[in-house]
Structure formats: structure tokens, C-alpha cells
PDB file of N, CA and C in Angstrom:
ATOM      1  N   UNK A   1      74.888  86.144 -74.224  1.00  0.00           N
ATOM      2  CA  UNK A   1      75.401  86.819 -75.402  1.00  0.00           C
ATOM      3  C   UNK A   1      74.228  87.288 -76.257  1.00  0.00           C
ATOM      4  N   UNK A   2      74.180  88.677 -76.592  1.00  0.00           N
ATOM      5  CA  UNK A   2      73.114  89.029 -77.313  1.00  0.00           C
ATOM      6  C   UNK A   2      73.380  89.177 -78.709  1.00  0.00           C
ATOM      7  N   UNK A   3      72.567  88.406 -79.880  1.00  0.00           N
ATOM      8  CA  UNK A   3      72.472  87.938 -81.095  1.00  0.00           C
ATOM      9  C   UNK A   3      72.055  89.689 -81.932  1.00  0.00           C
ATOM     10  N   UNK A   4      72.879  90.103 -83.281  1.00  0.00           N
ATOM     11  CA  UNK A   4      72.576  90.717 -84.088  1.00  0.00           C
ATOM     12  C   UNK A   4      72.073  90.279 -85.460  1.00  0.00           C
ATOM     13  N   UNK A   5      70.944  90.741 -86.202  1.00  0.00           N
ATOM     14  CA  UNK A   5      70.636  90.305 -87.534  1.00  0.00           C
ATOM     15  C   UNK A   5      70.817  90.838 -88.248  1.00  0.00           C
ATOM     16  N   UNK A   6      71.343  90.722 -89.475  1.00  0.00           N
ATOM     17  CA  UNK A   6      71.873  91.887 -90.580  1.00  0.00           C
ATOM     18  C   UNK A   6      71.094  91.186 -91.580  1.00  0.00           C
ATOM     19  N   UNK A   7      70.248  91.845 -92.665  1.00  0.00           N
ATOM     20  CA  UNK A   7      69.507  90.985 -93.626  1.00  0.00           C
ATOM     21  C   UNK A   7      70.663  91.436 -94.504  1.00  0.00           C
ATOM     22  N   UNK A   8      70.675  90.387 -95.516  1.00  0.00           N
ATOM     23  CA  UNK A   8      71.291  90.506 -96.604  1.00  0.00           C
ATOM     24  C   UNK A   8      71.182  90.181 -97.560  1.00  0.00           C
ATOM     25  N   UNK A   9      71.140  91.190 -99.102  1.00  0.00           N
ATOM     26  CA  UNK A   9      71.226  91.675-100.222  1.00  0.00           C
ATOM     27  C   UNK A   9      69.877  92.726-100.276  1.00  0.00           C
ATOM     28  N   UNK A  10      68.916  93.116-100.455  1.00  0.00           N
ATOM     29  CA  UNK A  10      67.912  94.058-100.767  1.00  0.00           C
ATOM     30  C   UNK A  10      66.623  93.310 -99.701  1.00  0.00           C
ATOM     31  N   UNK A  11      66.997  93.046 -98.565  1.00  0.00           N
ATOM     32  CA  UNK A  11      65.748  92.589 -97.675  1.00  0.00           C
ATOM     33  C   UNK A  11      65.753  93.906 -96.065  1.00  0.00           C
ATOM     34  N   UNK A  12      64.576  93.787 -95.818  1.00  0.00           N
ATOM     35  CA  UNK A  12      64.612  94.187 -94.371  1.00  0.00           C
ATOM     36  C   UNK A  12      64.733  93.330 -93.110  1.00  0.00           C
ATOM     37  N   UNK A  13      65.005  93.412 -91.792  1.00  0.00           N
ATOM     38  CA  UNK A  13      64.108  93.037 -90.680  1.00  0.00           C
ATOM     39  C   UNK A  13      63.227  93.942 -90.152  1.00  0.00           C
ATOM     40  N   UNK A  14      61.924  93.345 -90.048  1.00  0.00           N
ATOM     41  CA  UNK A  14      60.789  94.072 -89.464  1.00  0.00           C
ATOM     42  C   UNK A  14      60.208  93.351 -87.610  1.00  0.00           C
ATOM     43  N   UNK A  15      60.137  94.854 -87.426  1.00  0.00           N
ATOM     44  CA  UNK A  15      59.417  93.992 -86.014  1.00  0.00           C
ATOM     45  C   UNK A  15      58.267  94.126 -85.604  1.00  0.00           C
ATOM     46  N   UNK A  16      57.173  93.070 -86.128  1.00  0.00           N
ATOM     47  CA  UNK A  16      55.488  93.666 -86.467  1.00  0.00           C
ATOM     48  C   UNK A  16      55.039  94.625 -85.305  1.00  0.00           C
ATOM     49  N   UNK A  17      54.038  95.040 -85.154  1.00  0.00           N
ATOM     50  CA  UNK A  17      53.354  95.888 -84.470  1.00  0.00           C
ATOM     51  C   UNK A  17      52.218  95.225 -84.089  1.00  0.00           C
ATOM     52  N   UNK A  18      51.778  95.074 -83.035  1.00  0.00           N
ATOM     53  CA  UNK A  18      50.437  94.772 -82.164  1.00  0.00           C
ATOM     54  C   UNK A  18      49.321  95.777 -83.211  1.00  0.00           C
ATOM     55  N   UNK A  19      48.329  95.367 -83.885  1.00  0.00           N
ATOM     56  CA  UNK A  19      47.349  95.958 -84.099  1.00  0.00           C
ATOM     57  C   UNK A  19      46.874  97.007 -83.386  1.00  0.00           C
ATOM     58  N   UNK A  20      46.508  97.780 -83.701  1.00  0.00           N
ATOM     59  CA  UNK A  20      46.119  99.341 -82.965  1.00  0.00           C
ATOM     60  C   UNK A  20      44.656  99.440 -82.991  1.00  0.00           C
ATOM     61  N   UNK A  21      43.606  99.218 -81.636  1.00  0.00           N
ATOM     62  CA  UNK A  21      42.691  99.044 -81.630  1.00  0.00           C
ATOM     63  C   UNK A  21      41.809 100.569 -81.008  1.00  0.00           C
ATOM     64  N   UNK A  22      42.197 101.580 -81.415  1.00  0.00           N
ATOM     65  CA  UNK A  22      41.290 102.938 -80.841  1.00  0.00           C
ATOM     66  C   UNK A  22      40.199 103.408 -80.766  1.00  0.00           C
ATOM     67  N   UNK A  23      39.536 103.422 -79.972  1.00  0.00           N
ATOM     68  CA  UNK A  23      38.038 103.970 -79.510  1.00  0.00           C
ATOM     69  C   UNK A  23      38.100 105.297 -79.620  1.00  0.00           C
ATOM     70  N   UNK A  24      36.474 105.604 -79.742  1.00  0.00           N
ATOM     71  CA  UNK A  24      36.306 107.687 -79.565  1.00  0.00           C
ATOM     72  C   UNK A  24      37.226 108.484 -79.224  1.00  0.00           C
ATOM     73  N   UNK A  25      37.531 109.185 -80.068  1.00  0.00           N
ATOM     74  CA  UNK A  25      38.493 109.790 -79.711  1.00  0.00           C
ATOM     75  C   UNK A  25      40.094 109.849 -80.010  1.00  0.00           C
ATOM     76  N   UNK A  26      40.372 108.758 -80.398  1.00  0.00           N
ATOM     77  CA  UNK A  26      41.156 108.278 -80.711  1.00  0.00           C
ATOM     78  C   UNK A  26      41.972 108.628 -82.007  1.00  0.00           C
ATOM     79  N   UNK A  27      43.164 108.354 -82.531  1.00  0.00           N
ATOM     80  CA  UNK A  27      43.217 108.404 -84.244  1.00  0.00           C
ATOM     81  C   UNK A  27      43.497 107.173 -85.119  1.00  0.00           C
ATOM     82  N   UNK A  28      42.942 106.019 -84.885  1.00  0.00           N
ATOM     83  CA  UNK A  28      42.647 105.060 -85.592  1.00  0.00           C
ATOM     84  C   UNK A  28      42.335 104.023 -85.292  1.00  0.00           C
ATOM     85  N   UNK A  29      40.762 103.968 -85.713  1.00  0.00           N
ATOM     86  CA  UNK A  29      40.072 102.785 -85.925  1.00  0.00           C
ATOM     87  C   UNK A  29      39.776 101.448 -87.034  1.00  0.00           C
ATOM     88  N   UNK A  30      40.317 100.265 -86.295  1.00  0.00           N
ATOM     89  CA  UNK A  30      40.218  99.433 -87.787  1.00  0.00           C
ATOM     90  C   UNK A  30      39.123  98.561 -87.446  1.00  0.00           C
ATOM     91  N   UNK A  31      38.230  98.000 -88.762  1.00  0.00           N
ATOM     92  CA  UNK A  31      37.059  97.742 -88.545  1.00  0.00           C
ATOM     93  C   UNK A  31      37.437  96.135 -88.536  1.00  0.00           C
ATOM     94  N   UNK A  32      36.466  95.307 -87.820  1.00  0.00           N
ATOM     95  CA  UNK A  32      37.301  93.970 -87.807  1.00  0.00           C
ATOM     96  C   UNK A  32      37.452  93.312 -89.201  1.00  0.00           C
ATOM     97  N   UNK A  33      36.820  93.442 -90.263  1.00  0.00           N
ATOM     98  CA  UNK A  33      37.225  93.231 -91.800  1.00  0.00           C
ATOM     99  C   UNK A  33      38.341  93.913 -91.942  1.00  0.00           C
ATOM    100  N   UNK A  34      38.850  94.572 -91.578  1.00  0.00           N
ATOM    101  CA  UNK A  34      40.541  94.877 -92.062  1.00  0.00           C
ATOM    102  C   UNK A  34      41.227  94.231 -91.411  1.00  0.00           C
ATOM    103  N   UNK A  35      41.164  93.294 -90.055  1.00  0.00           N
ATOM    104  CA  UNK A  35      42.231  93.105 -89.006  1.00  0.00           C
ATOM    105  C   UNK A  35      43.334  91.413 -89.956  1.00  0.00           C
ATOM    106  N   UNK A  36      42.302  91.188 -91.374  1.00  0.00           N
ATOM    107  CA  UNK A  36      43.279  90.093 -91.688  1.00  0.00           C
ATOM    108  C   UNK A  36      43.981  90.747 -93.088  1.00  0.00           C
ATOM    109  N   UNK A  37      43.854  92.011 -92.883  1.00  0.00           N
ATOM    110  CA  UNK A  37      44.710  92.853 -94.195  1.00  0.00           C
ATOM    111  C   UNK A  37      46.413  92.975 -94.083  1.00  0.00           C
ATOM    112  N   UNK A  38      47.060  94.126 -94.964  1.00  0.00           N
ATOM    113  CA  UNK A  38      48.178  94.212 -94.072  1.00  0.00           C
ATOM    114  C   UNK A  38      48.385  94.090 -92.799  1.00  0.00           C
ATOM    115  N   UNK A  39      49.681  94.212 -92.378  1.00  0.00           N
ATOM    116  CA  UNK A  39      50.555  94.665 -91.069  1.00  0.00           C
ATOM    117  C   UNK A  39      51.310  95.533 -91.139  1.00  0.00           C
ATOM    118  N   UNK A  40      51.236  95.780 -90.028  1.00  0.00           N
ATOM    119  CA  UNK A  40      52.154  97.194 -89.735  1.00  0.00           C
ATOM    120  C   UNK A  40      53.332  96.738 -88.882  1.00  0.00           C
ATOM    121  N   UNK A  41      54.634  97.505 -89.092  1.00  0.00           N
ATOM    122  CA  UNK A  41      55.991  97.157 -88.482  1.00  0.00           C
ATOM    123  C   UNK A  41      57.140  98.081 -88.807  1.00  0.00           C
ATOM    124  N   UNK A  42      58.024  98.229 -87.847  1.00  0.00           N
ATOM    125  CA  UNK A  42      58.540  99.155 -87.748  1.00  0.00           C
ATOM    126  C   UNK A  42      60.360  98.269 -88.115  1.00  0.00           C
ATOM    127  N   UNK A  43      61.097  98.779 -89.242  1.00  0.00           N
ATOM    128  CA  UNK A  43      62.242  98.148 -89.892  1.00  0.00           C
ATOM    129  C   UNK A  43      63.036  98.236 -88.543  1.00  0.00           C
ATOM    130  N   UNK A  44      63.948  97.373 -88.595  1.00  0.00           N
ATOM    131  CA  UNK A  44      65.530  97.477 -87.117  1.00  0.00           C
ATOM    132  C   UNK A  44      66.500  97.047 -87.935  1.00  0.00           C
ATOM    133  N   UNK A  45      66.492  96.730 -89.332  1.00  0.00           N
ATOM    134  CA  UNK A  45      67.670  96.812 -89.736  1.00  0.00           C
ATOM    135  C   UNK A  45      67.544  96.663 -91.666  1.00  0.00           C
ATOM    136  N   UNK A  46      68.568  96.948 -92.532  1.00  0.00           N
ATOM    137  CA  UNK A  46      68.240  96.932 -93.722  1.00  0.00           C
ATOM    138  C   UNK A  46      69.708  96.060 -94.424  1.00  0.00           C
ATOM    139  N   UNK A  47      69.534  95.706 -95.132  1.00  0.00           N
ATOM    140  CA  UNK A  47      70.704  94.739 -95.739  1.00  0.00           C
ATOM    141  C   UNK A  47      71.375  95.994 -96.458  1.00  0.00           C
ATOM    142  N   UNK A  48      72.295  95.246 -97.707  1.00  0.00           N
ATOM    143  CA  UNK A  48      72.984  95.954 -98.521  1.00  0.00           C
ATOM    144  C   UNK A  48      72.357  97.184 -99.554  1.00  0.00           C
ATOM    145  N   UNK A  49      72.591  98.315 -98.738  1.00  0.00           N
ATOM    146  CA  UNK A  49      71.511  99.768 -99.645  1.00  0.00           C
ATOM    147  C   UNK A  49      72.223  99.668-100.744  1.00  0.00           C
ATOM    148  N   UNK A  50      73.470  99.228-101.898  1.00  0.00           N
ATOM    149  CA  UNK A  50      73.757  99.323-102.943  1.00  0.00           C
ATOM    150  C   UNK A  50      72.761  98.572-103.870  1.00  0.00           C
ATOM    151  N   UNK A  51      72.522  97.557-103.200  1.00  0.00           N
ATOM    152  CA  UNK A  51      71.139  96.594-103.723  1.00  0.00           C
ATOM    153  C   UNK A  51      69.649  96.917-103.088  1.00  0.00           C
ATOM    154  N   UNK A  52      69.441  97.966-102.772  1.00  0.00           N
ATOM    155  CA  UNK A  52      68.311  98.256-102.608  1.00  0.00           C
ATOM    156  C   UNK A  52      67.280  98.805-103.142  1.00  0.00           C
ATOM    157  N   UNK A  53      66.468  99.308-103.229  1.00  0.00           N
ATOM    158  CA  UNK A  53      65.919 100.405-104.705  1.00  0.00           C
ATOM    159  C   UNK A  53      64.827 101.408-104.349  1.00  0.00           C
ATOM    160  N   UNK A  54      64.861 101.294-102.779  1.00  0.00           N
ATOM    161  CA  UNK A  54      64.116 102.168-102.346  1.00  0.00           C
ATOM    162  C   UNK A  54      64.828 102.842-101.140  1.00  0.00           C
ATOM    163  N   UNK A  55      64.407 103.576-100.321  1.00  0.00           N
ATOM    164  CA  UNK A  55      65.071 104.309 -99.145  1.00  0.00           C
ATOM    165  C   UNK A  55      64.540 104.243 -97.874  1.00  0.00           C
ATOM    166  N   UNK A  56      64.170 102.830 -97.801  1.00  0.00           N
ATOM    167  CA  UNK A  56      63.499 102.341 -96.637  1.00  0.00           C
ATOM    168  C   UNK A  56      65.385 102.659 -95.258  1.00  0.00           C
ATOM    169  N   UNK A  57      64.670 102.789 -94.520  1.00  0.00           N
ATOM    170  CA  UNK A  57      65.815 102.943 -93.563  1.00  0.00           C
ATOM    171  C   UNK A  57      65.413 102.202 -92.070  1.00  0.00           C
ATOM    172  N   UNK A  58      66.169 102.050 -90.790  1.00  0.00           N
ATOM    173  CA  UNK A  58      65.920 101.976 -89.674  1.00  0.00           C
ATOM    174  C   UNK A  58      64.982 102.770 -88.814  1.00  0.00           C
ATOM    175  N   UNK A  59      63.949 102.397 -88.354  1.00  0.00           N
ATOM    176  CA  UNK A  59      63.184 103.250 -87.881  1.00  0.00           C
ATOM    177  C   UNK A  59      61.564 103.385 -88.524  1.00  0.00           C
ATOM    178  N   UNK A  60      61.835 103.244 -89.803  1.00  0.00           N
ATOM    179  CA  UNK A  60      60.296 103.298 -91.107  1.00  0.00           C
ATOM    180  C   UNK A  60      59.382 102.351 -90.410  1.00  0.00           C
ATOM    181  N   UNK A  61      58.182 103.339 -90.265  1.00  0.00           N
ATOM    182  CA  UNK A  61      57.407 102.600 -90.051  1.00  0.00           C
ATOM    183  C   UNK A  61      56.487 102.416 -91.062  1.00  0.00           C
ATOM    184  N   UNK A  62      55.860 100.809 -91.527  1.00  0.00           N
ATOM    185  CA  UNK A  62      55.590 100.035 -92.742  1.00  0.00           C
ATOM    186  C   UNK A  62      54.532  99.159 -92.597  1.00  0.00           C
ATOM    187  N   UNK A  63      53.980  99.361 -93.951  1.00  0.00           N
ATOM    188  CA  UNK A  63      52.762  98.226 -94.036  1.00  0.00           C
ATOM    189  C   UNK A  63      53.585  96.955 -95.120  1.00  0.00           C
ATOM    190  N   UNK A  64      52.688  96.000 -94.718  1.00  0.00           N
ATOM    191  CA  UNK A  64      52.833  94.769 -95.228  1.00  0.00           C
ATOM    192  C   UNK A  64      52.124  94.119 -95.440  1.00  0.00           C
ATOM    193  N   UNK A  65      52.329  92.797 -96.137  1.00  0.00           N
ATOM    194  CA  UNK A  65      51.244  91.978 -96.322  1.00  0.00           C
ATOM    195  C   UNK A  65      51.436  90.940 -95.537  1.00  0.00           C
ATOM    196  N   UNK A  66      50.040  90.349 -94.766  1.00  0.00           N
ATOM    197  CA  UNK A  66      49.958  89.526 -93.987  1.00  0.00           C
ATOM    198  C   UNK A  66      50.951  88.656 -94.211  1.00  0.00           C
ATOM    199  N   UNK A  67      51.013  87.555 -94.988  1.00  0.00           N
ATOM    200  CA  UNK A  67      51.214  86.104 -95.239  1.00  0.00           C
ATOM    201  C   UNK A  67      53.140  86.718 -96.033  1.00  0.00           C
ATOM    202  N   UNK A  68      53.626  87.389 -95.625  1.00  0.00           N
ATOM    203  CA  UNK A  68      54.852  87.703 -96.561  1.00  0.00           C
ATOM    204  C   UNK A  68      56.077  87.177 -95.527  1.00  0.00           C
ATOM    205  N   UNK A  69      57.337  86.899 -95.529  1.00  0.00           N
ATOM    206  CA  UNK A  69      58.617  87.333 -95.039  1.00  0.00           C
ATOM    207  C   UNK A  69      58.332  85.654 -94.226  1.00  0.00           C
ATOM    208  N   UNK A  70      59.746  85.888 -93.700  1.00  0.00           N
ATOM    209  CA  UNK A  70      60.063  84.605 -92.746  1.00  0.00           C
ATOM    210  C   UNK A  70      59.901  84.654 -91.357  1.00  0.00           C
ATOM    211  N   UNK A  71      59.302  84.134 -90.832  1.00  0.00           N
ATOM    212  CA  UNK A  71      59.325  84.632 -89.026  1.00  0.00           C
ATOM    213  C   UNK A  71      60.159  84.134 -88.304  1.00  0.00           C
ATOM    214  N   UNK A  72      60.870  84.900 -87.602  1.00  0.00           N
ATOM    215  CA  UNK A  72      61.954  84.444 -86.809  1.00  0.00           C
ATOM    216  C   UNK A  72      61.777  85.070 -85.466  1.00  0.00           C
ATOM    217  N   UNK A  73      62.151  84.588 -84.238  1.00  0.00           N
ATOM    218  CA  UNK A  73      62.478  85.081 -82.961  1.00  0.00           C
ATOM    219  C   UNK A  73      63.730  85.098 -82.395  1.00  0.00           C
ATOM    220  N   UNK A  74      64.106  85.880 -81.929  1.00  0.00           N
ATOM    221  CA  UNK A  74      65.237  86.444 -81.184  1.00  0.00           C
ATOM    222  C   UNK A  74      65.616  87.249 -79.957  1.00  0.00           C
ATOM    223  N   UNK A  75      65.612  86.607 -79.058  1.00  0.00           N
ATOM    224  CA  UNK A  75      66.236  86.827 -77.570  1.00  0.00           C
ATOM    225  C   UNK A  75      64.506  87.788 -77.106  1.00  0.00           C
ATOM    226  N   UNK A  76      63.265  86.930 -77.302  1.00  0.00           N
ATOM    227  CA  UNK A  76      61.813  86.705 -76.981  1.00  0.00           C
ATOM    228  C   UNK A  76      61.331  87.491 -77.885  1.00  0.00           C
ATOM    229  N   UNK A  77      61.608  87.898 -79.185  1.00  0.00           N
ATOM    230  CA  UNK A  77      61.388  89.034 -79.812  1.00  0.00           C
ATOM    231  C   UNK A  77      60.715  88.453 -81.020  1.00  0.00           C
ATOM    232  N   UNK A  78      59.662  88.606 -81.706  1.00  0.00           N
ATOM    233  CA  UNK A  78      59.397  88.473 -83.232  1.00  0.00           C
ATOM    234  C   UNK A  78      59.691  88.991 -84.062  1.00  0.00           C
ATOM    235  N   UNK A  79      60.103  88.608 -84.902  1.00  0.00           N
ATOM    236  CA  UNK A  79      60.645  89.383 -86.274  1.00  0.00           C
ATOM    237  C   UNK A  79      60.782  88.614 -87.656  1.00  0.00           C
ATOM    238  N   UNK A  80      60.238  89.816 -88.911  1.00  0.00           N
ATOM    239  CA  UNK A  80      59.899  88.572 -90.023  1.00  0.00           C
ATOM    240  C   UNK A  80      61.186  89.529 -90.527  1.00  0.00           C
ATOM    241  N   UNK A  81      61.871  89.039 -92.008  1.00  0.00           N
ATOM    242  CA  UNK A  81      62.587  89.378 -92.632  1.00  0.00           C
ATOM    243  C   UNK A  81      62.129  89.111 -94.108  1.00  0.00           C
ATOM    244  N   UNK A  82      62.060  89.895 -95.207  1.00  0.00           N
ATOM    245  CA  UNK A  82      61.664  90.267 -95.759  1.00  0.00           C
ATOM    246  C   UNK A  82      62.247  90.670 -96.972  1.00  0.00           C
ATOM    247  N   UNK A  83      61.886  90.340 -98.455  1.00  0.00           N
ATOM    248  CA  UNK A  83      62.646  91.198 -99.503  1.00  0.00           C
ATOM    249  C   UNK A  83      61.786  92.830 -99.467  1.00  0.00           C
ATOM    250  N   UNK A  84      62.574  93.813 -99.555  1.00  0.00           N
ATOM    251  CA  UNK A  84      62.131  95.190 -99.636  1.00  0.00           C
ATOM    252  C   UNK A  84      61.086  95.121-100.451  1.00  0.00           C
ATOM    253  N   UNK A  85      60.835  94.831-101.536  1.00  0.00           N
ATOM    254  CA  UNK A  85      59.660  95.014-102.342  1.00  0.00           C
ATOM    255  C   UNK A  85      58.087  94.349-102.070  1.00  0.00           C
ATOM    256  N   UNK A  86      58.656  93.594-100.810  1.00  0.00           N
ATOM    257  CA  UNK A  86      57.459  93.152-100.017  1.00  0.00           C
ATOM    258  C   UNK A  86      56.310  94.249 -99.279  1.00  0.00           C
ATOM    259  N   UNK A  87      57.172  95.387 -98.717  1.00  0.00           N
ATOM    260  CA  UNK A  87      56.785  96.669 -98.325  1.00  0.00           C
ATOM    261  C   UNK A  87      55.869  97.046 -99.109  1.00  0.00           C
ATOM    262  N   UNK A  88      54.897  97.234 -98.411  1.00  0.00           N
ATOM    263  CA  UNK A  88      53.658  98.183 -99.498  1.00  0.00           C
ATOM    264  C   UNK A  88      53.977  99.628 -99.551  1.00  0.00           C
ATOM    265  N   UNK A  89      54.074 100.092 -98.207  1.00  0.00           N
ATOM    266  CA  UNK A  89      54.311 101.471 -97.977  1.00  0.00           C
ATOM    267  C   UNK A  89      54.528 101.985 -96.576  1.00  0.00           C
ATOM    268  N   UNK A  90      55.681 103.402 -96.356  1.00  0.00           N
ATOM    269  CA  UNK A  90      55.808 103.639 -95.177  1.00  0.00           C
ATOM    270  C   UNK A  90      55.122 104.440 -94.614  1.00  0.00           C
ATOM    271  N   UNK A  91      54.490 104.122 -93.365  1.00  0.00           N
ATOM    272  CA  UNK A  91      54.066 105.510 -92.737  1.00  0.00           C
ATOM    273  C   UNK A  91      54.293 106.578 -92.034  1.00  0.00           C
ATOM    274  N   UNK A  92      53.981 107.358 -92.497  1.00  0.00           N
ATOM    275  CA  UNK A  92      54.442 109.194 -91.995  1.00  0.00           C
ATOM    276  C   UNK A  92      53.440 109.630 -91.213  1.00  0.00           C
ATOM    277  N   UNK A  93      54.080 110.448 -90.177  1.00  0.00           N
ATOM    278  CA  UNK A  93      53.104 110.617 -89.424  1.00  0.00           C
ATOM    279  C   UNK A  93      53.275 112.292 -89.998  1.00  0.00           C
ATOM    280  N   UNK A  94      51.590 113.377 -89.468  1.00  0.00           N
ATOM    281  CA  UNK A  94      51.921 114.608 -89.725  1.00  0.00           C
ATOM    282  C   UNK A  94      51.590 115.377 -88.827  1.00  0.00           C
TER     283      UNK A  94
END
């Protein structure tokens, strides 16, 4: 039986991202002094948007702060959950 998470009242679930390590050529390099900064993660689900206050949605991809949200696993999966205002900011790609 496969398990669904719904956060609820103004939180996300996030599902971190493997650090992005790019060489020459590449479009992004992080220097190892950043690797204990934010995180990056991409939302899979958002609680109640009447209580929300931003327009984070499914799909946003997001920075965070290291040490934030609850970690949970699910059917081999990591995932922290999070109040929205934990979000630093989403990223856009152009």
C-alpha cells in the first residue's frame, strides 16, 4: 500500500536535492564553504493555501536552511516537512 503526505496548515513537503557538484563547463559550481549553507529541494506537496501567505506550489524548486523542518522517510524516500516561511527562496530557471 502506497502512503500519501498532506502537510497541514501553512507547511510544505520538500524532497531535498543531492548537492549539484559541476565542473568546466558546467552551470553551477559550489565552493566547498558553501556545501554546509542552504539546501535545495523541490516541494511534492503544500498544506492548506487559505493559510498560506506565499504561492509556493508543487513542483517549486527551493532553497532552505540546513538545520530546518522534520525529516521523515517514506516508501525509501527522504523528505523534510516544513513551515512555509522556512523557505528562503524559489528557484527559476531562465
Amino acid at each position: 500500500m502506497k502512503m500519501k503526505i498532506e502537510p497541514l496548515g501553512a507547511r510544505v513537503l520538500i524532497r531535498p536535492l543531492e548537492d549539484e557538484q559541476t565542473f568546466a563547463g558546467g552551470r553551477l559550481v559550489l565552493p566547498d564553504t558553501a556545501k554546509e549553507k542552504p539546501q535545495r529541494g523541490i516541494i511534492e506537496a503544500v498544506g492548506d493555501e487559505e493559510e498560506m501567505t506565499t504561492d509556493l506550489a508543487v513542483g517549486d524548486k527551493v532553497i532552505f536552511p540546513k538545520y530546518t523542518g522534520t525529516e521523515i522517510r517514506l516508501d525509501g524516500v527522504d523528505y523534510l516537512i516544513m513551515d512555509e516561511s522556512d523557505v528562503l527562496a524559489r528557484i527559476r530557471e531562465e
